[in-house]
Protein backbone atom coordinates (compact mmCIF):
# COMPACT_ATOMS: atom_id res chain seq x y z
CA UNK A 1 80.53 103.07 58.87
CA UNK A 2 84.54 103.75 59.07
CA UNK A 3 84.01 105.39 62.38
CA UNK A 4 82.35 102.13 63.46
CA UNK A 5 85.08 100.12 62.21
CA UNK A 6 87.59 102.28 63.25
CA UNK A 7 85.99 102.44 66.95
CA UNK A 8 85.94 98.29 66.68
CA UNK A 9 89.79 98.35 65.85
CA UNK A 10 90.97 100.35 68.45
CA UNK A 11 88.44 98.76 71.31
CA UNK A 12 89.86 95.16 70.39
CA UNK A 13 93.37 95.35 69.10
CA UNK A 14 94.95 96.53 72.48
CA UNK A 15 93.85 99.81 73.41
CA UNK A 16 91.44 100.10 75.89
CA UNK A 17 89.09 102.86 76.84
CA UNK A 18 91.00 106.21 77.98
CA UNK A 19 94.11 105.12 76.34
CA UNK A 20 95.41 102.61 78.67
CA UNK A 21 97.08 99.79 76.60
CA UNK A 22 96.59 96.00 78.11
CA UNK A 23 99.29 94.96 80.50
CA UNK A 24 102.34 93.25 78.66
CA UNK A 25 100.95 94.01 75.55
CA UNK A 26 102.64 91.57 72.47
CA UNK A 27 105.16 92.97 70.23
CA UNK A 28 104.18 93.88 66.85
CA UNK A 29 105.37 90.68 64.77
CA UNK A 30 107.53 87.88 66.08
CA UNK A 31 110.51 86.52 64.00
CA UNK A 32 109.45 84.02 61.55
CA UNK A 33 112.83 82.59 62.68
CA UNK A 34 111.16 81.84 65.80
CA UNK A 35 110.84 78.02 67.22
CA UNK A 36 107.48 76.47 66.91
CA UNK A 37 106.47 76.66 70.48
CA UNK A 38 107.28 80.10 70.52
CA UNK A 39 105.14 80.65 67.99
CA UNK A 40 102.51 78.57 69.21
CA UNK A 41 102.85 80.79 72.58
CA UNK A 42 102.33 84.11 71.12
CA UNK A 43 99.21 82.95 68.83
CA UNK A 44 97.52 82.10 71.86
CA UNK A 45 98.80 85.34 73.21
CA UNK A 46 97.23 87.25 70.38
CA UNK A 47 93.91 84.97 70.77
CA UNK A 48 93.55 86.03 74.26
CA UNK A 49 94.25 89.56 73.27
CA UNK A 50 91.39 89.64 70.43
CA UNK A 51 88.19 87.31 69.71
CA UNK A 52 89.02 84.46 67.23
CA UNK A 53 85.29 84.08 65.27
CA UNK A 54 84.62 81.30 63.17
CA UNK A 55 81.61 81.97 60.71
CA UNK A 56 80.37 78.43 60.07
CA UNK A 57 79.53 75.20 62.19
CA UNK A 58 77.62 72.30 61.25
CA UNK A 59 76.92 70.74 64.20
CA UNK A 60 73.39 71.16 64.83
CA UNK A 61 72.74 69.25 61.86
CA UNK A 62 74.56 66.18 63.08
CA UNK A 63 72.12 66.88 66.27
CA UNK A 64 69.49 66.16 64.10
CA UNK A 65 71.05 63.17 61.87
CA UNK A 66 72.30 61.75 64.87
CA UNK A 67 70.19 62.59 67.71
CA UNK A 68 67.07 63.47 66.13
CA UNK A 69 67.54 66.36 67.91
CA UNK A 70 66.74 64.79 70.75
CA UNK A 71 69.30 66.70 73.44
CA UNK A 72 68.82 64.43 76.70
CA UNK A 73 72.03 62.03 76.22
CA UNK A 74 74.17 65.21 74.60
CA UNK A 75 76.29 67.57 76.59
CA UNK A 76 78.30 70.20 74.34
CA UNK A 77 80.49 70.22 77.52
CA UNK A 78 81.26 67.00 77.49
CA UNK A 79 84.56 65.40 75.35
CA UNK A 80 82.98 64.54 72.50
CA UNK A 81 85.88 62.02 71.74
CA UNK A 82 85.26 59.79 74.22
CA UNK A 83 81.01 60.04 73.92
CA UNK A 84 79.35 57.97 70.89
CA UNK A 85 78.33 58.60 68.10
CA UNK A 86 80.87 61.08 67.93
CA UNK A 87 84.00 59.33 68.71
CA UNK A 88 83.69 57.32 65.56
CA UNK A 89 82.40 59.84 63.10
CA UNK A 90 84.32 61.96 60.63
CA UNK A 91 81.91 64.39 60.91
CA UNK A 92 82.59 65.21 64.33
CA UNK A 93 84.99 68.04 65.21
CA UNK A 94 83.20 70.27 67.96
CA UNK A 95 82.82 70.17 71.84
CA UNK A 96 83.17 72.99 74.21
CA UNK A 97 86.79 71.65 75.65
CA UNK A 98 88.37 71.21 71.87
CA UNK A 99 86.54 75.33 71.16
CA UNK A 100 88.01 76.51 74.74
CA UNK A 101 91.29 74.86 73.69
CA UNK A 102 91.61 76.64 70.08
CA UNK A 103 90.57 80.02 71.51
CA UNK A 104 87.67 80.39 69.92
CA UNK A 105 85.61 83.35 70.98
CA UNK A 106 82.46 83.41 68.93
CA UNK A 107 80.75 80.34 66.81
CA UNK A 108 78.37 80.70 64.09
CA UNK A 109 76.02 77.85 64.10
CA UNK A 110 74.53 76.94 60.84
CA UNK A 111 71.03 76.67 60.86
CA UNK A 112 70.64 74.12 58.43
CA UNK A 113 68.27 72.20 56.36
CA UNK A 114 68.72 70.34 52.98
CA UNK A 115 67.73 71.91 50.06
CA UNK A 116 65.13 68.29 49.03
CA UNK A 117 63.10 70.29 51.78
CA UNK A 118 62.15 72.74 49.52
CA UNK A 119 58.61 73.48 48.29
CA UNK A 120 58.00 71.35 51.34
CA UNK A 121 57.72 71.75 54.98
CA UNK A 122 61.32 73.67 55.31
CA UNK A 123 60.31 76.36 57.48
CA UNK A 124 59.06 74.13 60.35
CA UNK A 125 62.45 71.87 59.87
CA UNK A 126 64.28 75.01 60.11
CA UNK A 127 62.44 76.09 63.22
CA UNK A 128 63.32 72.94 64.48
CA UNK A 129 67.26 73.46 63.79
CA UNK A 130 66.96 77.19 65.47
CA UNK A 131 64.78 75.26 68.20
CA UNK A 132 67.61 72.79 68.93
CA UNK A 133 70.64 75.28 69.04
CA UNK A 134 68.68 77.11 72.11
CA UNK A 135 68.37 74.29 73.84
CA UNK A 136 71.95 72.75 72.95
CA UNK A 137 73.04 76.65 73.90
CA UNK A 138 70.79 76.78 77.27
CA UNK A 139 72.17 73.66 78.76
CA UNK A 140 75.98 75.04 79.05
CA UNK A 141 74.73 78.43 80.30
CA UNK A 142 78.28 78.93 82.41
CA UNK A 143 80.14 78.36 79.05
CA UNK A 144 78.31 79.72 75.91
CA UNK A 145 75.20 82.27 75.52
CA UNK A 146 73.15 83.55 72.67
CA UNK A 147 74.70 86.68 70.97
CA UNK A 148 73.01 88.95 68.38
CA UNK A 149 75.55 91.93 68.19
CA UNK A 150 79.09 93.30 68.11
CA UNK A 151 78.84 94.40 71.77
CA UNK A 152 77.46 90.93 72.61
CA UNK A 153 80.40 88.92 71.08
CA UNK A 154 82.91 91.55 72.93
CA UNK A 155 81.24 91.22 76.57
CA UNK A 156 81.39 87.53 76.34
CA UNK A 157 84.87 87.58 75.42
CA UNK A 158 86.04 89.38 78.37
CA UNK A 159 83.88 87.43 80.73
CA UNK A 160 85.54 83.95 78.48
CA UNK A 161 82.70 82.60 77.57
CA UNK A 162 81.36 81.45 73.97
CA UNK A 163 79.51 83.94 72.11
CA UNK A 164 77.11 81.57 70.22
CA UNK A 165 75.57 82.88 67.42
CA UNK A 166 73.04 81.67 64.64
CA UNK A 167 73.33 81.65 60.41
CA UNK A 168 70.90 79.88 58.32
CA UNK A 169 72.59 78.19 55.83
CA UNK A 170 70.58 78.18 52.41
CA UNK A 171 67.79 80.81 51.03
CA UNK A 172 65.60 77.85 50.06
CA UNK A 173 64.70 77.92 53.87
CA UNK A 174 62.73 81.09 54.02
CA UNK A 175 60.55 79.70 51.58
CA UNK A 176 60.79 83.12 49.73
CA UNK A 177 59.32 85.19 52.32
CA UNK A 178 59.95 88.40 53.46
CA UNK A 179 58.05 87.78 56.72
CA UNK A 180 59.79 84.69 57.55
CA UNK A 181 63.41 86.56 57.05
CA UNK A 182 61.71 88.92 59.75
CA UNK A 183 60.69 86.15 62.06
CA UNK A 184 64.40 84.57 62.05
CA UNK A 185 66.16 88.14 62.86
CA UNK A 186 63.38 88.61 65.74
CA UNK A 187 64.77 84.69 66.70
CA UNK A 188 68.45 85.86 66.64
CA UNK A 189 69.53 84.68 63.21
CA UNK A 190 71.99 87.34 62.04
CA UNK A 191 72.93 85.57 58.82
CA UNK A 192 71.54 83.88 55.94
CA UNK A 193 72.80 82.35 53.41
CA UNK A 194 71.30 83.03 50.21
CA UNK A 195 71.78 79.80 48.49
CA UNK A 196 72.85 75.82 49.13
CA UNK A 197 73.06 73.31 46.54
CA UNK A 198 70.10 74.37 44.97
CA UNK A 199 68.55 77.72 43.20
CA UNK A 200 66.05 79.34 45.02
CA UNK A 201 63.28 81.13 43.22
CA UNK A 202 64.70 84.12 43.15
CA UNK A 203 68.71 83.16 43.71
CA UNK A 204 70.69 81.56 41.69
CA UNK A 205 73.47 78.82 43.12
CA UNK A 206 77.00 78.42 42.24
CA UNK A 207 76.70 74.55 42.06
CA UNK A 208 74.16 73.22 39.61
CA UNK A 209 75.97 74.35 36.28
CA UNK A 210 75.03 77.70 35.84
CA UNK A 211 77.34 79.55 33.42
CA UNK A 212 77.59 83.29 32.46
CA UNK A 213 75.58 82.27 29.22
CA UNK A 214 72.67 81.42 31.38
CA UNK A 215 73.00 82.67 34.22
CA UNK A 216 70.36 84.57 36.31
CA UNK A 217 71.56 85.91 39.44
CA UNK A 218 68.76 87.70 41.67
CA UNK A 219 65.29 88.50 40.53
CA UNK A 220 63.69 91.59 41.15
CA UNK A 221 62.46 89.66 44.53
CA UNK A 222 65.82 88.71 45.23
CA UNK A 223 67.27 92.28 44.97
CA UNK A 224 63.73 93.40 47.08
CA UNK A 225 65.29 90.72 49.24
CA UNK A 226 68.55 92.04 49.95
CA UNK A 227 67.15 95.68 50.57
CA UNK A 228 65.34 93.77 53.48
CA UNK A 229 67.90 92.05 54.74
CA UNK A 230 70.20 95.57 55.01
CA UNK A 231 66.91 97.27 56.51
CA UNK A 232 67.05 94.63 58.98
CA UNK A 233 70.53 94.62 60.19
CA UNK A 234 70.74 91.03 58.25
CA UNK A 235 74.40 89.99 57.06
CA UNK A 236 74.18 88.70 53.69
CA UNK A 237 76.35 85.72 53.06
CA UNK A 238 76.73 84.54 49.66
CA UNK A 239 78.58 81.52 50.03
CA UNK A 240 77.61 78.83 47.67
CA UNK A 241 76.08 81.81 45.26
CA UNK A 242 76.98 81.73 41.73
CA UNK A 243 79.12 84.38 40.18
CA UNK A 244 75.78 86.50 38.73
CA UNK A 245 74.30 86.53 42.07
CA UNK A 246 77.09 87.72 44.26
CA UNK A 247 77.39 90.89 41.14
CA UNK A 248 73.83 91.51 41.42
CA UNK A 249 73.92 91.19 45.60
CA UNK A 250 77.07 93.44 45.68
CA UNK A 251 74.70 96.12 43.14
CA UNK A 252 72.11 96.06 44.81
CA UNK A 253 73.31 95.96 49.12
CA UNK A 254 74.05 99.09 50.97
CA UNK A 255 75.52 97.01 53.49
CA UNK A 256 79.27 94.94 53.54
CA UNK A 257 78.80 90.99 52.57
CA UNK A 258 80.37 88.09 53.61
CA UNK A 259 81.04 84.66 52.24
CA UNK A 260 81.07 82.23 55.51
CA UNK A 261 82.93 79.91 54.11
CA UNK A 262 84.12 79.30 50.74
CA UNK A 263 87.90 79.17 49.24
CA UNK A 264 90.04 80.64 46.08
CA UNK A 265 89.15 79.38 43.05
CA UNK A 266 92.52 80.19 41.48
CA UNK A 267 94.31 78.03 43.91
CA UNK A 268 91.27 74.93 43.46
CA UNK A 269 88.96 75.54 40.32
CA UNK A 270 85.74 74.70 41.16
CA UNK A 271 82.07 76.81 41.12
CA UNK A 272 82.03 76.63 44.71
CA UNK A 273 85.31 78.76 45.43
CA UNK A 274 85.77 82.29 44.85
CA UNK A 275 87.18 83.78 41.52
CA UNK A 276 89.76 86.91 41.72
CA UNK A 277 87.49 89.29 40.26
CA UNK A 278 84.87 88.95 43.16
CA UNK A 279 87.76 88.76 45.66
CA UNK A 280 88.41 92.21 44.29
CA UNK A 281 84.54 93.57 44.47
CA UNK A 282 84.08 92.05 48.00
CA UNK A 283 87.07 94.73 49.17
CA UNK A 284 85.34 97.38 47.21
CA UNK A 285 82.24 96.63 48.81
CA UNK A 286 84.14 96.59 52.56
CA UNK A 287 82.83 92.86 53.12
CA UNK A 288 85.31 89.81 53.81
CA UNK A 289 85.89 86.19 52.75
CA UNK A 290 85.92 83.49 55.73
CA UNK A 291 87.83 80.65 54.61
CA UNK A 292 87.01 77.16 54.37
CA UNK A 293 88.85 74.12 55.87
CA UNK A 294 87.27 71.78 53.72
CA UNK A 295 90.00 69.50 51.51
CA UNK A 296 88.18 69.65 48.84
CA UNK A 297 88.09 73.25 48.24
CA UNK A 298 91.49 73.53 49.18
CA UNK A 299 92.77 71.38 46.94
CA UNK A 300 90.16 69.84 44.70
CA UNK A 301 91.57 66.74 45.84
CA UNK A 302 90.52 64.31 49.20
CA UNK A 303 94.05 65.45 50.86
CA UNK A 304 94.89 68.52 52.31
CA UNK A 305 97.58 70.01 54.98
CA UNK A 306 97.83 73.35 57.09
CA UNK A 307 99.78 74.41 54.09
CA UNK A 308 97.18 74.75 51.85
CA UNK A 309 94.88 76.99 54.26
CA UNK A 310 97.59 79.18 54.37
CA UNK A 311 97.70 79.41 50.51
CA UNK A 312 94.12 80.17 50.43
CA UNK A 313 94.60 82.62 53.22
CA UNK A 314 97.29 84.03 51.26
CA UNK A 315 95.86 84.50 48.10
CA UNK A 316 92.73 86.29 49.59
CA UNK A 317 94.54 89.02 51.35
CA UNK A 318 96.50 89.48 48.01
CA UNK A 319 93.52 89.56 45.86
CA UNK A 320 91.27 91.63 48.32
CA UNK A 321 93.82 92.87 50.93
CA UNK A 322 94.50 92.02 55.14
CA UNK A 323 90.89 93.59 55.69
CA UNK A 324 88.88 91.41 54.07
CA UNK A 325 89.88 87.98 55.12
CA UNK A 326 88.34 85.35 57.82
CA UNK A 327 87.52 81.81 58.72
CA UNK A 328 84.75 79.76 58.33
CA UNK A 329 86.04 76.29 58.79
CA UNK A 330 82.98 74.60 58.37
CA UNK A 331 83.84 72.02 60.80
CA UNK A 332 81.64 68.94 61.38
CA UNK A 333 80.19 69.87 58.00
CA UNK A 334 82.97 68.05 56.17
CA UNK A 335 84.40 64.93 56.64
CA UNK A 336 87.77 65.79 55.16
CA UNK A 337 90.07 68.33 57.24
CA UNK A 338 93.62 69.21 56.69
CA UNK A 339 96.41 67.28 58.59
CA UNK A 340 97.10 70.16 61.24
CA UNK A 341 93.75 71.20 61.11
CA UNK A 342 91.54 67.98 62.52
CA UNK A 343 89.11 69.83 64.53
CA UNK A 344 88.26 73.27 66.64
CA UNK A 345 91.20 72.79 69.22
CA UNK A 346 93.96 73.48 66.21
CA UNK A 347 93.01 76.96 65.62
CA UNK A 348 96.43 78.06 67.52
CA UNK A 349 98.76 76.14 65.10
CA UNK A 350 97.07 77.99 62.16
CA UNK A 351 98.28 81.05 63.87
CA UNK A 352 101.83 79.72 64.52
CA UNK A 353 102.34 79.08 61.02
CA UNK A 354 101.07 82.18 60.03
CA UNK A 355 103.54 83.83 61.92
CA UNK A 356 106.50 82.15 59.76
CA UNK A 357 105.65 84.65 57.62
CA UNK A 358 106.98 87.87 57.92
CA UNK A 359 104.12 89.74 56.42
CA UNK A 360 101.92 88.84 59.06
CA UNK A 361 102.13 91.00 61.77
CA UNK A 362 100.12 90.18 65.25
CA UNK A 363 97.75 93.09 64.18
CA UNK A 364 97.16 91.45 60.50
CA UNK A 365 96.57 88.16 62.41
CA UNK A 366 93.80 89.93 65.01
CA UNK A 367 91.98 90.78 61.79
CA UNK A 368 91.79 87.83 59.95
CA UNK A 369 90.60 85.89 63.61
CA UNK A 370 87.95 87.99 63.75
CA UNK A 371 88.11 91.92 63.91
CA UNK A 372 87.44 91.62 60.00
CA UNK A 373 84.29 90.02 60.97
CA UNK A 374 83.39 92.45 63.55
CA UNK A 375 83.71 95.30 61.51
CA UNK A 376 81.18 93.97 58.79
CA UNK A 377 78.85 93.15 61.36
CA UNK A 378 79.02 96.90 63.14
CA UNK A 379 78.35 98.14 59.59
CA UNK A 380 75.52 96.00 58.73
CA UNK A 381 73.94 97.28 61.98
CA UNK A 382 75.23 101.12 61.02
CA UNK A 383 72.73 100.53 57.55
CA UNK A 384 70.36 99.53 59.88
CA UNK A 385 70.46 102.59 62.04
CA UNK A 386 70.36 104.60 59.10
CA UNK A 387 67.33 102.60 57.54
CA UNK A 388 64.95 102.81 60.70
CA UNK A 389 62.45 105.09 59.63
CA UNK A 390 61.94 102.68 56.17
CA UNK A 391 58.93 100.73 56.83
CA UNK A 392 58.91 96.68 56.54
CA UNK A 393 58.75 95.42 52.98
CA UNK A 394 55.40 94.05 51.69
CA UNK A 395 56.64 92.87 48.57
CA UNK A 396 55.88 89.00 47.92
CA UNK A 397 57.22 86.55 45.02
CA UNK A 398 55.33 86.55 41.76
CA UNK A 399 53.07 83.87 41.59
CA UNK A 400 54.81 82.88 38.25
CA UNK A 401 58.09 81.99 39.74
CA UNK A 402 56.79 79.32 42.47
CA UNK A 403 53.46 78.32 41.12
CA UNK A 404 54.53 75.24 38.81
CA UNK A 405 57.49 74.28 41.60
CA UNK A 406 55.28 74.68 44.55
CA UNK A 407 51.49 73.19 43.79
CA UNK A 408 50.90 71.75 47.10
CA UNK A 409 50.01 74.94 49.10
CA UNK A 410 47.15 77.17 50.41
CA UNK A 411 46.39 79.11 48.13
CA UNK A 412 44.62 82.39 49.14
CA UNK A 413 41.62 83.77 47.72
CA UNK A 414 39.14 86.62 47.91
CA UNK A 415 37.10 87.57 50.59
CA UNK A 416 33.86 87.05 48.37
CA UNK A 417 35.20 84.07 47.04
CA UNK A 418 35.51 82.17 50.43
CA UNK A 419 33.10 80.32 52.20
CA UNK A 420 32.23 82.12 55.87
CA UNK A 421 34.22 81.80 58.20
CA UNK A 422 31.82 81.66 61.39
């Protein structure tokens, strides 16, 4: 896996193949003494240079709330700014000119559904979502395409278009099946989520009051789970996962992790964020922490500036070091962003202001856009490789944890039990 990461490093940091360096390569840091538009001009230098990947998106679901995912008076291409509903919503921070104008390389799109679906029909809603971000995907073919590797989100940065990739966002979607975690990876879903708002039956969440007294983490199924997911070539994002479940995740994988998008909970003290201690474990492990733009978890409060991103940022590549740190804004998820920050064009000005600091260099700030990413994701794949010959697991939930939460299902019995079937 280092030789993978190492090979990543060197293919997108400046060096090209044979040794030949790109033409007018960027100095190694720029004075923090530097004006603001000279800043501002050698982040986009540096995000030309090497892909910016953001690790969470929430705009498919707003296709659904405010489309019904109906796709015939939508055009990512279009400025959204100008087109209703979007003009007027605070929800809205996405469109293919504002992601072209903040340098964005690669996208995750969450594939999202809420967690009420549960026990109900969530795996055809979530179909639907994956359904919609084709077709949202397919109708700007010049600009974005569907990527499902490394090499994918590399080739469509030199050719400058999006890489578009998919995430499901929430375990309670796979309605605790092995075979449906299959399914999504043969659709091109390369992350999921392991919890939302909710526990799953065999995951526990960071955000309905569980507490280290009480807390359950992963079940046997749940660790089963994860062995799947790194046989697969799965990332494993543990975002919104409580505390016992990222310990029993980061036991149990043989693969790096990644938190989309979450925040330090020293800087705002809340479930949701991160603590120091797993900041810590997620270096050990070789994973990385994409950071959320949303106020709240910036600053536990409604209000929230450029500033305070850069704290966060800050304080993860103390706690967990330069190697382990990313963004996951979360944009048109949240309906608070920081002033500086509004929407997917302002990536650039994070950079700038990064820059003021002298411990950034350009090659600390080609990590944390996205080379951190893209060496988690070549070593997810590497466990892969090395898993092949393992077959497909078989294992399937004990009745016991679904059967009182989950009556309204087909319930399969024996062959001599059945009635015939011709």
């Amino acid at each position: 896996m280092l030789l993978v990461a190492l090979t990543w490093v060197a293919m997108l940091s400046g060096v090209m193949e044979g040794g030949q360096t790109l033409a007018n390569p960027l100095p190694a840091r720029v004075s923090p003494k530097a004006s603001f538009q000279e800043r501002l001009e050698a982040a986009r230098a540096l995000l030309k240079e090497s892909p910016l990947i953001d690790g969470h998106n929430d705009l498919p679901w707003n296709l659904r709330m405010f489309l019904h995912n109906k796709l015939h008076s939508f055009n990512l291409s279009a400025d959204l700014t100008e087109e209703k509903p979007w003009r007027k919503s605070p929800f809205s921070h996405t469109d293919l000119p504002r992601l072209r104008q903040g340098h964005v390389a690669a996208q995750f799109w969450s594939v999202y559904v809420p967690c009420e679906t549960q026990f109900l029909n969530t795996v055809q809603l979530l179909m639907e979502q994956v359904d919609v971000i084709k077709r949202m995907i397919a109708a700007s073919p010049h600009e974005t395409t569907l990527v499902t590797s490394p090499a994918g989100i590399e080739r469509e940065f030199k050719r400058g278009r999006l890489a578009s990739l998919l995430g499901v966002e929430g375990g309670h979607s796979i309605a605790s099946s092995m075979g449906v975690v299959r399914a999504l990876y043969d659709l091109g879903v390369r992350y999921v989520t392991l919890t939302h708002k909710c526990h799953t039956p065999w995951a526990e969440c960071s955000e309905m009051g569980g507490t280290a007294a009480n807390a359950r983490g992963l079940t046997p199924f749940g660790k089963d789970l994860i062995k799947e997911m790194n046989r697969l070539g799965m990332m494993i994002d543990v975002s919104h996962s409580s505390s016992s479940t990222v310990h029993d995740v980061l036991s149990t994988t043989r693969a790096p992790i990644i938190f989309s998008h979450s925040a330090a909970k020293a800087i705002c003290d809340i479930e949701r964020n991160v603590p120091d201690d797993l900041l810590n474990s997620v270096a050990s492990n070789g994973g990385v922490v994409m950071l959320s733009f949303y106020n709240d978890f910036l600053t536990c409060k409604t209000k929230a500036t450029i500033t305070d991103v850069v704290a966060h940022i800050n304080h993860i590549r103390s706690m967990a070091g330069v190697d382990h740190v990313g963004i996951g804004a979360g944009y048109d998820g949240i309906n608070r962003t920081p002033v500086g920050l509004e929407d997917v064009s302002k990536y650039p000005d994070l950079f700038a202001e990064l820059l003021r600091d002298p411990a950034w260099s350009i090659q600390d700030l080609k990590k944390l856009a996205g080379l951190n990413l893209l060496r988690v994701f070549s070593a997810v794949q590497q466990v892969r490789d090395e898993l092949e010959s393992e077959q497909p697991s078989e294992e399937i939930i004990p009745i016991h944890d679904i059967d009182s939460q989950w009556p309204c299902r087909y319930k399969f019995a024996s062959l001599e039990d059945t009635a015939a079937r011709t």
